[in-house]
PDB file of N, CA and C in Angstrom:
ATOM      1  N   UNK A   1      30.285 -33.185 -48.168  1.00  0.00           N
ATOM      2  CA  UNK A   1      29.635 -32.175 -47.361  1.00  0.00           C
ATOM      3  C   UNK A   1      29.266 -30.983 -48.246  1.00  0.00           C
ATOM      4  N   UNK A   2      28.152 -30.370 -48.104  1.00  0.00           N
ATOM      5  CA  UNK A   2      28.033 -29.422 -48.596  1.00  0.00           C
ATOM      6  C   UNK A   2      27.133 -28.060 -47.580  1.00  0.00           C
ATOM      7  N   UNK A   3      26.599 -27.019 -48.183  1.00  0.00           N
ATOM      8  CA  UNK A   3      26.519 -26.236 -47.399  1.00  0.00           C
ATOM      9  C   UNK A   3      25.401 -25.598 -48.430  1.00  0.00           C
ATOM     10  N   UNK A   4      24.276 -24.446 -47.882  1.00  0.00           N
ATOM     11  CA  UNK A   4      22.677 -24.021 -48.220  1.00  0.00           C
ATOM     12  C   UNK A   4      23.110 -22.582 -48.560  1.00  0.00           C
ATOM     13  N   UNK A   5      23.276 -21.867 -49.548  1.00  0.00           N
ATOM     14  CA  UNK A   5      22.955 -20.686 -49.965  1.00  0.00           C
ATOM     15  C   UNK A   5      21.691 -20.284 -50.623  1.00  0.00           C
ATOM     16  N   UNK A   6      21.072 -19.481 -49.944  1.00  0.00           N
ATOM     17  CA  UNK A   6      19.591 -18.949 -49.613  1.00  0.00           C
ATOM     18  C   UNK A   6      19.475 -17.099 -49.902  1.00  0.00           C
ATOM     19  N   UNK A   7      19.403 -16.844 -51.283  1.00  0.00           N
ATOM     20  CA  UNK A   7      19.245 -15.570 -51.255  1.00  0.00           C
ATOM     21  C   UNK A   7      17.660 -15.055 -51.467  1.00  0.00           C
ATOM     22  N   UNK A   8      17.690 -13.858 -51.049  1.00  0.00           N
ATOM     23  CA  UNK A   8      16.697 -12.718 -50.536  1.00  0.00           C
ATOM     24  C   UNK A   8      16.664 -11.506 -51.540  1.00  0.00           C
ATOM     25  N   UNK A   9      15.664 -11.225 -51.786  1.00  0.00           N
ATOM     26  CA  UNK A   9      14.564 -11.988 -51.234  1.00  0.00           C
ATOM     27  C   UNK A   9      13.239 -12.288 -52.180  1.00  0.00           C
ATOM     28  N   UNK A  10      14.189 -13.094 -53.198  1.00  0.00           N
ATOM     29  CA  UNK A  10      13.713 -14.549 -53.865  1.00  0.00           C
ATOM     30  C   UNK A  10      13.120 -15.636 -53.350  1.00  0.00           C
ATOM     31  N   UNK A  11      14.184 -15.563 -52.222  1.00  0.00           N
ATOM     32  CA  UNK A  11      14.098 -16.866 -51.401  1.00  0.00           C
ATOM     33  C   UNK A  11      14.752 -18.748 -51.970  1.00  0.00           C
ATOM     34  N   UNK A  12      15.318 -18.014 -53.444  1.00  0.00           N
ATOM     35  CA  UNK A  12      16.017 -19.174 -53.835  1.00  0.00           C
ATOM     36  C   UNK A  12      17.275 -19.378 -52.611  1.00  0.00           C
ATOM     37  N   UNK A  13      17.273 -21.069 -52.958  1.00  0.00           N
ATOM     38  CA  UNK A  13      18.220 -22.006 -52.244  1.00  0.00           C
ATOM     39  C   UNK A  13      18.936 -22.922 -53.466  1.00  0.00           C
ATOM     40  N   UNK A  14      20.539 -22.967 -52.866  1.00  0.00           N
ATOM     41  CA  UNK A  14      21.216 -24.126 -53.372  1.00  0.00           C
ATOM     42  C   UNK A  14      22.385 -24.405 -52.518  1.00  0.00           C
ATOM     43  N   UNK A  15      22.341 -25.980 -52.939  1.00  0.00           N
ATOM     44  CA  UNK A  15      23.377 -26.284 -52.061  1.00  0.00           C
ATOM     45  C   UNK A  15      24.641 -26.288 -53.429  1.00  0.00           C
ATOM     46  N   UNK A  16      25.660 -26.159 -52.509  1.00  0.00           N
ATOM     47  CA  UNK A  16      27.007 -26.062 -53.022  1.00  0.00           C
ATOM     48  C   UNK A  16      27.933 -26.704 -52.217  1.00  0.00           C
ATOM     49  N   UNK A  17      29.492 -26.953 -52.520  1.00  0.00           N
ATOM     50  CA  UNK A  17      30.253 -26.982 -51.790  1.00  0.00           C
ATOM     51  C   UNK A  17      30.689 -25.752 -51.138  1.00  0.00           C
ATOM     52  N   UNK A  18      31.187 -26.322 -49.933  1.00  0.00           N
ATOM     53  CA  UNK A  18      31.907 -25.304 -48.815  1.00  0.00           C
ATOM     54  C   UNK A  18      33.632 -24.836 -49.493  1.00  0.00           C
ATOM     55  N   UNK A  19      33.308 -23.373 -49.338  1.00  0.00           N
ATOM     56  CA  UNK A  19      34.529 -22.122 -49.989  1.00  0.00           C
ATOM     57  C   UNK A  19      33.897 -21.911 -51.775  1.00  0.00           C
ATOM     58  N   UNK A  20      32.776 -22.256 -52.119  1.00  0.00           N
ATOM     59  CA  UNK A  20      32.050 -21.535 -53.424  1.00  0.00           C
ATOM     60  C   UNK A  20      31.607 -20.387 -52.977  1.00  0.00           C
ATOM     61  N   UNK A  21      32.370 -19.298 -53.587  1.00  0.00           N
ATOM     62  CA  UNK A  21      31.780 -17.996 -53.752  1.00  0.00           C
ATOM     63  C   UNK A  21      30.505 -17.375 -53.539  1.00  0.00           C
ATOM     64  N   UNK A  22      30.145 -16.433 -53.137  1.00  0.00           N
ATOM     65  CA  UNK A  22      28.625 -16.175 -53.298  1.00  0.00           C
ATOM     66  C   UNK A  22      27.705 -15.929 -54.319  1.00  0.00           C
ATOM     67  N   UNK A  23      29.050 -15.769 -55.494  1.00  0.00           N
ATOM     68  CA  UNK A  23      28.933 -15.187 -56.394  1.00  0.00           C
ATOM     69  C   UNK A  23      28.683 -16.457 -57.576  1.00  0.00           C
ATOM     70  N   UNK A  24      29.445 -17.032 -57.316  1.00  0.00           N
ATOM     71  CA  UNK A  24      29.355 -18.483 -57.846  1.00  0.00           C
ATOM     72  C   UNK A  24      27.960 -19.251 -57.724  1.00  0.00           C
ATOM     73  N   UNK A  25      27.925 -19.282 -56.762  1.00  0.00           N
ATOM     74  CA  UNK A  25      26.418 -19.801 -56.076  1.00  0.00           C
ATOM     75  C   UNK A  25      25.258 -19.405 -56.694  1.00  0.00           C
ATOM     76  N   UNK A  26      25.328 -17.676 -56.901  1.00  0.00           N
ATOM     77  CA  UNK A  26      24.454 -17.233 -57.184  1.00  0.00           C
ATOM     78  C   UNK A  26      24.176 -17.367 -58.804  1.00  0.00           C
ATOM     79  N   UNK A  27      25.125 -17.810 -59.579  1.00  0.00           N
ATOM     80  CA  UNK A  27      25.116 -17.765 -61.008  1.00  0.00           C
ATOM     81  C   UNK A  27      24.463 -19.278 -60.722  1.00  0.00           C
ATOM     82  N   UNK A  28      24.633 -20.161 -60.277  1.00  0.00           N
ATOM     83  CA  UNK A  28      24.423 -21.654 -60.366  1.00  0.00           C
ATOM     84  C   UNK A  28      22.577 -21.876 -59.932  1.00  0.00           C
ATOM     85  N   UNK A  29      22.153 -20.942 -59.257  1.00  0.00           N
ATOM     86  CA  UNK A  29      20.978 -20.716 -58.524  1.00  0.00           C
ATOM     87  C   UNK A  29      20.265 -19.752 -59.666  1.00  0.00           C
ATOM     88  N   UNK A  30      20.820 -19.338 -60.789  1.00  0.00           N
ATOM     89  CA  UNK A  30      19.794 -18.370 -61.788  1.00  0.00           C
ATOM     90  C   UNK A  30      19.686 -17.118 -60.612  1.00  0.00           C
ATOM     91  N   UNK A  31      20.340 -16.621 -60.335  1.00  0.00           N
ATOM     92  CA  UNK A  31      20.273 -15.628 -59.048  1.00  0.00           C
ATOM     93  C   UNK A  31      21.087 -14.225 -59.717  1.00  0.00           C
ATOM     94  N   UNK A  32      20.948 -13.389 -60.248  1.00  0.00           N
ATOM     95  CA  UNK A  32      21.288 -12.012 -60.777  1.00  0.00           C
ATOM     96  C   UNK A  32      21.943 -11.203 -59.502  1.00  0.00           C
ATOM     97  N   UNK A  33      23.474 -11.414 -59.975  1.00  0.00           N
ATOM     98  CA  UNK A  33      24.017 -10.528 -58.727  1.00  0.00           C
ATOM     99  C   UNK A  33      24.981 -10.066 -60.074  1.00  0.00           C
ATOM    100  N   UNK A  34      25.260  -8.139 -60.102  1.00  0.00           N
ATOM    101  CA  UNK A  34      25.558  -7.368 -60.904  1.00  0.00           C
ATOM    102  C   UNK A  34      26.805  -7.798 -60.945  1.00  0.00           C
ATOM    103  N   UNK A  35      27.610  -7.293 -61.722  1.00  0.00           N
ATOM    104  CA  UNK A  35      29.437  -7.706 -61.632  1.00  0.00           C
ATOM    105  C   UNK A  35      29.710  -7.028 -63.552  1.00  0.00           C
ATOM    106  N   UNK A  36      30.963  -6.512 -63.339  1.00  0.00           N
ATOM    107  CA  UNK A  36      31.443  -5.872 -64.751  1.00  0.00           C
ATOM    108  C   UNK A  36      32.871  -6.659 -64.377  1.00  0.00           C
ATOM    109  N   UNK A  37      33.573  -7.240 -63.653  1.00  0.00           N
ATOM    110  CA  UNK A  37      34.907  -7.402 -63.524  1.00  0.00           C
ATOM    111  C   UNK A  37      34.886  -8.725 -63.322  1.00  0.00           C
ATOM    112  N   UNK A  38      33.775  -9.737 -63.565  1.00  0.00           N
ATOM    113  CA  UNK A  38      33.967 -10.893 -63.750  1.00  0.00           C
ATOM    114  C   UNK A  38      34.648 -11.722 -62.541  1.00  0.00           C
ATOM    115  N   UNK A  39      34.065 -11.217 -61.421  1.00  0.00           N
ATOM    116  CA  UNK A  39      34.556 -11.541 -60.153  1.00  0.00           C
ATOM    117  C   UNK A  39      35.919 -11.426 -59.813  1.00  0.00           C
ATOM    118  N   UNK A  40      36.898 -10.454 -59.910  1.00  0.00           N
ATOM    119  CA  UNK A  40      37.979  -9.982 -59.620  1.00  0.00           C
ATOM    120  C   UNK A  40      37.864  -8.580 -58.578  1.00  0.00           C
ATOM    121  N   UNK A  41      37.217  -8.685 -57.764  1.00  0.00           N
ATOM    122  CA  UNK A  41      37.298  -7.521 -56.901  1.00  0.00           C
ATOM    123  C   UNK A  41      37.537  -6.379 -57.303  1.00  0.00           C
ATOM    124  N   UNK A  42      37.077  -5.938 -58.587  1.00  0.00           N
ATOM    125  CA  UNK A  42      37.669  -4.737 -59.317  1.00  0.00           C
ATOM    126  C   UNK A  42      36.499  -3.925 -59.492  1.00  0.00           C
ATOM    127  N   UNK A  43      35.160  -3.856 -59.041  1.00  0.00           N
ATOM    128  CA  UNK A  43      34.462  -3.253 -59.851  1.00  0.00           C
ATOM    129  C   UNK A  43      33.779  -2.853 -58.787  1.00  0.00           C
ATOM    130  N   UNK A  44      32.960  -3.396 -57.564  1.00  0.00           N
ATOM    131  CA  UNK A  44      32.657  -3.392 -56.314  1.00  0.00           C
ATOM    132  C   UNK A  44      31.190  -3.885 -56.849  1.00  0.00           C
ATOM    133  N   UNK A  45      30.293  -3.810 -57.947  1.00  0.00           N
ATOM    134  CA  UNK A  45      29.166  -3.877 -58.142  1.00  0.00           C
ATOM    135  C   UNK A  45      28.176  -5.236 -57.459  1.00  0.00           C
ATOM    136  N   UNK A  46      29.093  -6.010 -57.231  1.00  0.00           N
ATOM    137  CA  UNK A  46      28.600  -7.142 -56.071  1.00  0.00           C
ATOM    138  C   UNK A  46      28.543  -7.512 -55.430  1.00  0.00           C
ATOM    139  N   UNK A  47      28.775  -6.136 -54.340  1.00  0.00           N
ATOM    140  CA  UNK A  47      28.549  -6.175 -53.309  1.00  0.00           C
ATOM    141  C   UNK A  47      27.264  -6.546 -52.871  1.00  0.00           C
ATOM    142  N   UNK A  48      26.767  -7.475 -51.826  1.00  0.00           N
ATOM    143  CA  UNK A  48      25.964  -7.586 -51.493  1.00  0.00           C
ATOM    144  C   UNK A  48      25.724  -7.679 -49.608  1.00  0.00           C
ATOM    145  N   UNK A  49      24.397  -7.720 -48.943  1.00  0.00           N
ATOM    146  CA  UNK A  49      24.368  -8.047 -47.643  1.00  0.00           C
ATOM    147  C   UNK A  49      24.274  -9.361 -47.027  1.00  0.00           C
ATOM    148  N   UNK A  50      24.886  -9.461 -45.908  1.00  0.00           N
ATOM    149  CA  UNK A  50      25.303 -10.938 -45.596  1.00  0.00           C
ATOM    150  C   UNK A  50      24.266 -10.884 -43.989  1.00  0.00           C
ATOM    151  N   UNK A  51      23.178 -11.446 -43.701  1.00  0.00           N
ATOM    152  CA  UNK A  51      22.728 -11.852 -43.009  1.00  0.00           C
ATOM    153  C   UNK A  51      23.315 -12.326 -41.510  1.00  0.00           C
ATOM    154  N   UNK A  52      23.344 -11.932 -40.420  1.00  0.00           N
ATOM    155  CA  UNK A  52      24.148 -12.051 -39.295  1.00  0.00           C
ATOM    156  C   UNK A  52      24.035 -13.984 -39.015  1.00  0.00           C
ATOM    157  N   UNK A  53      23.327 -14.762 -38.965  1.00  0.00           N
ATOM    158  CA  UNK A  53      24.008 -15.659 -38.660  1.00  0.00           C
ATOM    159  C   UNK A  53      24.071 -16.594 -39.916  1.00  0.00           C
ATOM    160  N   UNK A  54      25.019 -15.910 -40.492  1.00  0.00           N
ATOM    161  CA  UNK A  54      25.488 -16.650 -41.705  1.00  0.00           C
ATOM    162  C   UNK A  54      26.567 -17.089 -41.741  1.00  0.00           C
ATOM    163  N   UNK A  55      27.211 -18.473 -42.106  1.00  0.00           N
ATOM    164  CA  UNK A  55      28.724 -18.713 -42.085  1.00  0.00           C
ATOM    165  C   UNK A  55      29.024 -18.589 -43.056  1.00  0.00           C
ATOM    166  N   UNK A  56      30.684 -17.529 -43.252  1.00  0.00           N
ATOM    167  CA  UNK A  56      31.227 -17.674 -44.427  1.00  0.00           C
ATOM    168  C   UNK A  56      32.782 -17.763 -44.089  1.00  0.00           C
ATOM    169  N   UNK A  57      33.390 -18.292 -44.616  1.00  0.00           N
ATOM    170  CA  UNK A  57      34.863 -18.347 -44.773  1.00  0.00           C
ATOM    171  C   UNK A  57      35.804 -16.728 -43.806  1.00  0.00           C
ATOM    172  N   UNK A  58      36.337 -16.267 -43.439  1.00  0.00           N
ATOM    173  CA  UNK A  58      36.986 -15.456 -42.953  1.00  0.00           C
ATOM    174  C   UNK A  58      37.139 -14.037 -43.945  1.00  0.00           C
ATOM    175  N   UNK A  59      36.932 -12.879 -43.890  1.00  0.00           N
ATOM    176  CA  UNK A  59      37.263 -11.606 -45.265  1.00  0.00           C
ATOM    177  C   UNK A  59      38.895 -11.662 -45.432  1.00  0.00           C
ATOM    178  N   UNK A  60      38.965 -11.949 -46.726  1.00  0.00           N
ATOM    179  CA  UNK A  60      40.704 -11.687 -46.753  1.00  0.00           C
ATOM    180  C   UNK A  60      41.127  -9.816 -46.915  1.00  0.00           C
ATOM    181  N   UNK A  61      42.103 -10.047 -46.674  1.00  0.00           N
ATOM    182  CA  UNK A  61      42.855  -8.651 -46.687  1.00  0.00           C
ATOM    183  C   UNK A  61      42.012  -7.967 -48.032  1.00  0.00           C
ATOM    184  N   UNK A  62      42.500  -8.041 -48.877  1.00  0.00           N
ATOM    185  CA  UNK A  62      41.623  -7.633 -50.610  1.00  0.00           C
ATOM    186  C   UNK A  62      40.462  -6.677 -49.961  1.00  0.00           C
ATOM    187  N   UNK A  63      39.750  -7.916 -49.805  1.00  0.00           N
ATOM    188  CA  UNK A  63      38.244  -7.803 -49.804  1.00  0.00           C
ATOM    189  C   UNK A  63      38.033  -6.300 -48.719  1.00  0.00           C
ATOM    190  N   UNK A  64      38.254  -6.553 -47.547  1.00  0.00           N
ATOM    191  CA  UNK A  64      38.147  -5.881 -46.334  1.00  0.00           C
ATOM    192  C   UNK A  64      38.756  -4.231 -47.128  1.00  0.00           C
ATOM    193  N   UNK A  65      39.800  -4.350 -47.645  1.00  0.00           N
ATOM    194  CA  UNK A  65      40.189  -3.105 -48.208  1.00  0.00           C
ATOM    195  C   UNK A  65      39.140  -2.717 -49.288  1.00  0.00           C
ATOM    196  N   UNK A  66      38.704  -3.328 -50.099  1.00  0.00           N
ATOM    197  CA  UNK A  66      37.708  -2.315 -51.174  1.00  0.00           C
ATOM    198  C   UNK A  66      36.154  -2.028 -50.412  1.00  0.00           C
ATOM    199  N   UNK A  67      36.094  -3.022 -49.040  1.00  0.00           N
ATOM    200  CA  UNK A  67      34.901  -2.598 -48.505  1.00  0.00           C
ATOM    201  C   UNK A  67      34.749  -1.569 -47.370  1.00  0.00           C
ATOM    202  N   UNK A  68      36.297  -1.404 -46.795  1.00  0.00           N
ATOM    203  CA  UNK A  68      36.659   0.592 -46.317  1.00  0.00           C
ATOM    204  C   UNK A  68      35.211   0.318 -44.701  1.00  0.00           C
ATOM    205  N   UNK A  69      34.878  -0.402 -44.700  1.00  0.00           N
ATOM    206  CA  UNK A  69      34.299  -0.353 -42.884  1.00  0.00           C
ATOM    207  C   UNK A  69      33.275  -1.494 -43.163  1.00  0.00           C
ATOM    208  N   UNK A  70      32.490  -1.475 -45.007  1.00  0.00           N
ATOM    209  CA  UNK A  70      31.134  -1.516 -44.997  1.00  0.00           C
ATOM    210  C   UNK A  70      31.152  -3.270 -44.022  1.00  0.00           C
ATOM    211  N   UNK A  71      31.887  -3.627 -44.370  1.00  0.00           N
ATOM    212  CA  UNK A  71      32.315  -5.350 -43.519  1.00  0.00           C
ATOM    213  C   UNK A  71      31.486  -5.370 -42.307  1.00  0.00           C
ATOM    214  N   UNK A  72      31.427  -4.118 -41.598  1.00  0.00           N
ATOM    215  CA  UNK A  72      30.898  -4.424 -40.409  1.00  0.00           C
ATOM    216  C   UNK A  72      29.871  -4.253 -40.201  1.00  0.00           C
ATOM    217  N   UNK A  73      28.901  -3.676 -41.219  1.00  0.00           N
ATOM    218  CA  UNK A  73      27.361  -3.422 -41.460  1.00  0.00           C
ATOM    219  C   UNK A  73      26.973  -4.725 -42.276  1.00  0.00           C
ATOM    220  N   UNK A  74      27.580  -5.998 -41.986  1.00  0.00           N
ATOM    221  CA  UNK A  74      27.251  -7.308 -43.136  1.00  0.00           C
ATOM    222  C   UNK A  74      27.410  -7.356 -44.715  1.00  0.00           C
ATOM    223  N   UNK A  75      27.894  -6.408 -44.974  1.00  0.00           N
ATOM    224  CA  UNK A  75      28.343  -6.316 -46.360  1.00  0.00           C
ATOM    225  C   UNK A  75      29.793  -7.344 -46.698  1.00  0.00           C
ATOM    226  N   UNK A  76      29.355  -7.522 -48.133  1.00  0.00           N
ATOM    227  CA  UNK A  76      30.710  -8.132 -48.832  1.00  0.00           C
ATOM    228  C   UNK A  76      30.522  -8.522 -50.129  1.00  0.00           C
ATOM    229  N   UNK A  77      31.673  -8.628 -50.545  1.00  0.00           N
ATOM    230  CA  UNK A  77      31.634  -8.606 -52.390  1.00  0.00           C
ATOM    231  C   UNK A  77      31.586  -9.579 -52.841  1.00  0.00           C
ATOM    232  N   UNK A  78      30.347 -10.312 -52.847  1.00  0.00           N
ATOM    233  CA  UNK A  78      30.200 -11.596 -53.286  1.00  0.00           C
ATOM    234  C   UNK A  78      31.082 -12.557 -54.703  1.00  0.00           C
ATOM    235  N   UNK A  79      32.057 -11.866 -55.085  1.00  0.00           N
ATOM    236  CA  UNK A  79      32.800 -12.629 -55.446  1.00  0.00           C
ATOM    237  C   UNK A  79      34.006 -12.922 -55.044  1.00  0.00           C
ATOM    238  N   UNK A  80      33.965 -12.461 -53.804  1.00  0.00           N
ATOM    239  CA  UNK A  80      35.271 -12.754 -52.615  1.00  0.00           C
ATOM    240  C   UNK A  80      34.588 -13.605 -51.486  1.00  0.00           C
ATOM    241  N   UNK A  81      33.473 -13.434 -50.889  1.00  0.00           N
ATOM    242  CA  UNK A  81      32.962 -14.170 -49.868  1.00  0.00           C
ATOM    243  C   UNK A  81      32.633 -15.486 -50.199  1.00  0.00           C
ATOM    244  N   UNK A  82      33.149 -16.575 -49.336  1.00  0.00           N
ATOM    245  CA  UNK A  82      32.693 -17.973 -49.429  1.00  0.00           C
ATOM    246  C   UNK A  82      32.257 -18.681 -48.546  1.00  0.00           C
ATOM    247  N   UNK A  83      31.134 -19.047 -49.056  1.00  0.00           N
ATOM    248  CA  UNK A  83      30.414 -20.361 -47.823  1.00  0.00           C
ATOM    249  C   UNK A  83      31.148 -21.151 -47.577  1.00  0.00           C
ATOM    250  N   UNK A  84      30.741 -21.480 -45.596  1.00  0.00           N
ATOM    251  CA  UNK A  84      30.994 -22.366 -45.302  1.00  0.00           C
ATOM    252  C   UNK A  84      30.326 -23.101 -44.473  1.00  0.00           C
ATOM    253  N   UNK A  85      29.136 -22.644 -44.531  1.00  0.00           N
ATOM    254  CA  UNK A  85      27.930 -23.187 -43.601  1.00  0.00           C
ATOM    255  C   UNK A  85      26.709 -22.573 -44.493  1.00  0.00           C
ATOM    256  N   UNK A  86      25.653 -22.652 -43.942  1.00  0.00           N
ATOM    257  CA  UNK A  86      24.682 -22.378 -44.138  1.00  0.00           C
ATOM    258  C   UNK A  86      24.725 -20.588 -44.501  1.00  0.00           C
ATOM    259  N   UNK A  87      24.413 -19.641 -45.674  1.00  0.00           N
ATOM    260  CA  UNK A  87      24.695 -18.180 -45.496  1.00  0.00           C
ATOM    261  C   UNK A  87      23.043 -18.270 -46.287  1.00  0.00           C
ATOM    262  N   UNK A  88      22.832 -16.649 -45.460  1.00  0.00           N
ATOM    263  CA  UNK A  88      21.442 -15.607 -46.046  1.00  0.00           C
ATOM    264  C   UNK A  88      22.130 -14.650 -46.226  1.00  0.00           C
ATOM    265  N   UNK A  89      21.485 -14.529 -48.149  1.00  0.00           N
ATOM    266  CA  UNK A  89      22.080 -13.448 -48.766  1.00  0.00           C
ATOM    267  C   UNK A  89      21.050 -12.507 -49.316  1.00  0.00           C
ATOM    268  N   UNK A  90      20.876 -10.927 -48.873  1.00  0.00           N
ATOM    269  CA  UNK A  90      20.088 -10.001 -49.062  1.00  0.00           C
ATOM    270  C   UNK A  90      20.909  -9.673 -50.672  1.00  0.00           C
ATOM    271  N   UNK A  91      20.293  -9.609 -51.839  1.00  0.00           N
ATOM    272  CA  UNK A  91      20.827  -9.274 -53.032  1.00  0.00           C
ATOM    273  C   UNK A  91      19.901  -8.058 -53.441  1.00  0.00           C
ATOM    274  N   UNK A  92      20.433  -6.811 -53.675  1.00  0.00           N
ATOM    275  CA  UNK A  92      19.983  -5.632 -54.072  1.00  0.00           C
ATOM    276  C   UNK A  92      19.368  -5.670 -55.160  1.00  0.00           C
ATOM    277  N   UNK A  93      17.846  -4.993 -55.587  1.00  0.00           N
ATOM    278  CA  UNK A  93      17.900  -4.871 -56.494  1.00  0.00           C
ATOM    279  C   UNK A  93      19.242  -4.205 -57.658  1.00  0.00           C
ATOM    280  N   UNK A  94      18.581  -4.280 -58.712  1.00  0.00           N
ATOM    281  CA  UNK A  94      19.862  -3.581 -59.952  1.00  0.00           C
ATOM    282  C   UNK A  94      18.816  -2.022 -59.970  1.00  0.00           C
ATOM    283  N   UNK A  95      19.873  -1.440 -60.349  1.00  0.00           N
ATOM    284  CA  UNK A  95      19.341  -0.179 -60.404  1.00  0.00           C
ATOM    285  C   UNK A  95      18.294   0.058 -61.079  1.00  0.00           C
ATOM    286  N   UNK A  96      17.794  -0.078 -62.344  1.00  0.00           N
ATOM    287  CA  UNK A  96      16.643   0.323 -62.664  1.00  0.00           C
ATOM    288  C   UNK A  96      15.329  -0.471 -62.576  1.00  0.00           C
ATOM    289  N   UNK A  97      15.155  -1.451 -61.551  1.00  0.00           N
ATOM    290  CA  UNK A  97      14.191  -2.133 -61.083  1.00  0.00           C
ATOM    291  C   UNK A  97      13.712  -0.947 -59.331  1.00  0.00           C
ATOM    292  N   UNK A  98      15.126  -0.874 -59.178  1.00  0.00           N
ATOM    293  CA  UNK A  98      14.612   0.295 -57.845  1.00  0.00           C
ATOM    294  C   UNK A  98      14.333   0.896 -58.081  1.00  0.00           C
ATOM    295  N   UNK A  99      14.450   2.035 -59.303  1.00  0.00           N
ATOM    296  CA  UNK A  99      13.985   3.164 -59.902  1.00  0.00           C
ATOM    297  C   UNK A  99      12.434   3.145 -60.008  1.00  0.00           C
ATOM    298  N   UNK A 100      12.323   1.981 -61.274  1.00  0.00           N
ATOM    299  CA  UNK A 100      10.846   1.105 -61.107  1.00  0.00           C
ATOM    300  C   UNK A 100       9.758   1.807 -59.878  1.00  0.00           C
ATOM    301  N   UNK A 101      10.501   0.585 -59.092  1.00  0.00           N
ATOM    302  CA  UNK A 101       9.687   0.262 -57.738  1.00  0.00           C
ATOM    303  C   UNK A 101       9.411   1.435 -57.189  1.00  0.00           C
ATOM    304  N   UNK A 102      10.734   2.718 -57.104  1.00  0.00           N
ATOM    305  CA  UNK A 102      10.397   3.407 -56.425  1.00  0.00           C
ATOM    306  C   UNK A 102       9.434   4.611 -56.746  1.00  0.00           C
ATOM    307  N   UNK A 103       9.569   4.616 -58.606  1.00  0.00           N
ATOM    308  CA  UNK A 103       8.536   5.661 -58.874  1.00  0.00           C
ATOM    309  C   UNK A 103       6.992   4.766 -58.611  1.00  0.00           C
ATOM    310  N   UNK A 104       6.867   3.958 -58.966  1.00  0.00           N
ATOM    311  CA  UNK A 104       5.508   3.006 -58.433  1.00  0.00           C
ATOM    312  C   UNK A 104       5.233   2.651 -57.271  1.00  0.00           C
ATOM    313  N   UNK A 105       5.977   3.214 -56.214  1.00  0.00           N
ATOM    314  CA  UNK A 105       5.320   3.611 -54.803  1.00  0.00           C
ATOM    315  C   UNK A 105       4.865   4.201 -54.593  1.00  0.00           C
ATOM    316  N   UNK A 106       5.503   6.035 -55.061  1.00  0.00           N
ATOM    317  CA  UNK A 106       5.401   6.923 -55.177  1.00  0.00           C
ATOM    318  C   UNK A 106       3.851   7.498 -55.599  1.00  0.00           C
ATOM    319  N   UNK A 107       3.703   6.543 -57.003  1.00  0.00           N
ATOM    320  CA  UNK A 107       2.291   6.916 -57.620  1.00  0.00           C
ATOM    321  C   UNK A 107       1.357   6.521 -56.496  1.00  0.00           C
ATOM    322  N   UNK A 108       1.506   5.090 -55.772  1.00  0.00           N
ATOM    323  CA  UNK A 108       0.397   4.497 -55.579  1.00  0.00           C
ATOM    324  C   UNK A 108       0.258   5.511 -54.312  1.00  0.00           C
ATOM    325  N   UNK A 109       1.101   5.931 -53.423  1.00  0.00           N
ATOM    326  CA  UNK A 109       0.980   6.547 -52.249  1.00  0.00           C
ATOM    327  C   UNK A 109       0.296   8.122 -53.024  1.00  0.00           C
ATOM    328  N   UNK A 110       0.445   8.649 -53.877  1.00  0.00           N
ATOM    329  CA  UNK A 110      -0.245  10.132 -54.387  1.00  0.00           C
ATOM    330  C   UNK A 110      -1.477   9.343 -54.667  1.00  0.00           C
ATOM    331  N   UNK A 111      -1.583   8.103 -55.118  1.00  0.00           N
ATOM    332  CA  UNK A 111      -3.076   7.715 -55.391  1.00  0.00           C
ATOM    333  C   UNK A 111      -3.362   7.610 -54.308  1.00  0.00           C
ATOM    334  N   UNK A 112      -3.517   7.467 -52.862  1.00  0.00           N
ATOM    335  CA  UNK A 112      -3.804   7.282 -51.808  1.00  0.00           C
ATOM    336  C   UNK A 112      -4.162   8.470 -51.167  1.00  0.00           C
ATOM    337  N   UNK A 113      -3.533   9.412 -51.558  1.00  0.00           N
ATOM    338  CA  UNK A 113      -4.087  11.096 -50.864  1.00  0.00           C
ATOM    339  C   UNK A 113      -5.096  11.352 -51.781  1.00  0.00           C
ATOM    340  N   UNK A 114      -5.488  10.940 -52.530  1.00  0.00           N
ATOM    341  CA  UNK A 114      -6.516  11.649 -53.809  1.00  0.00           C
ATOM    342  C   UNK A 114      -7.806  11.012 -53.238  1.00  0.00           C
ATOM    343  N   UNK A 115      -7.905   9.780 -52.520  1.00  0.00           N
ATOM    344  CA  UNK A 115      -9.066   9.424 -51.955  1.00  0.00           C
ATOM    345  C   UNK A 115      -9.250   9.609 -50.235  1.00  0.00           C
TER     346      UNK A 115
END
């Protein structure tokens, strides 16, 4: 049996076995999810958003503690969360791709008042 991890918004898919990490998944999928602590819940940087009808394994104690409420806005630290069904995973950009993006909105919208 296995189970569809589908991150966002790439839109890459892979199947895996059921209780592989998100984090796991996402390295196996060429999928860039940040991490300095090598998936030990130590760093928080991979955190990511978990899509409401997504199945994943239950939050253990750990996890729920370094995420302080965010759990209930679909968040979780993808190297604690594990599939067990089908999950959609929203993966943040990294910081200086948002930076990027966001000064190159910025321009194009001032280019937009100029005409």
């Amino acid at each position: 049996m296995s189970t569809k991890v589908t991150f966002w918004p790439s839109g890459v898919s892979i199947e895996v076995k059921p209780g592989t990490s998100i984090l796991s998944a996402a390295r196996k999928a060429g999928v860039l999810i940040q991490t300095r602590c090598g998936g030990n819940a130590a760093c928080f940087m991979c955190k990511v958003k978990i899509r409401p009808d997504s199945d994943l394994l239950p939050i253990g104690d750990e996890e729920r503690r370094k995420l302080a409420g965010l759990e209930e806005e679909g968040y979780r630290l993808a190297c604690q969360a594990k599939a067990r069904g089908q999950v959609h995973v929203d993966v943040p950009l990294d910081p200086l791709r948002a930076a990027i993006q966001k000064l190159l909105a910025k321009q194009a919208e001032e280019s937009d008042e100029l005409w």
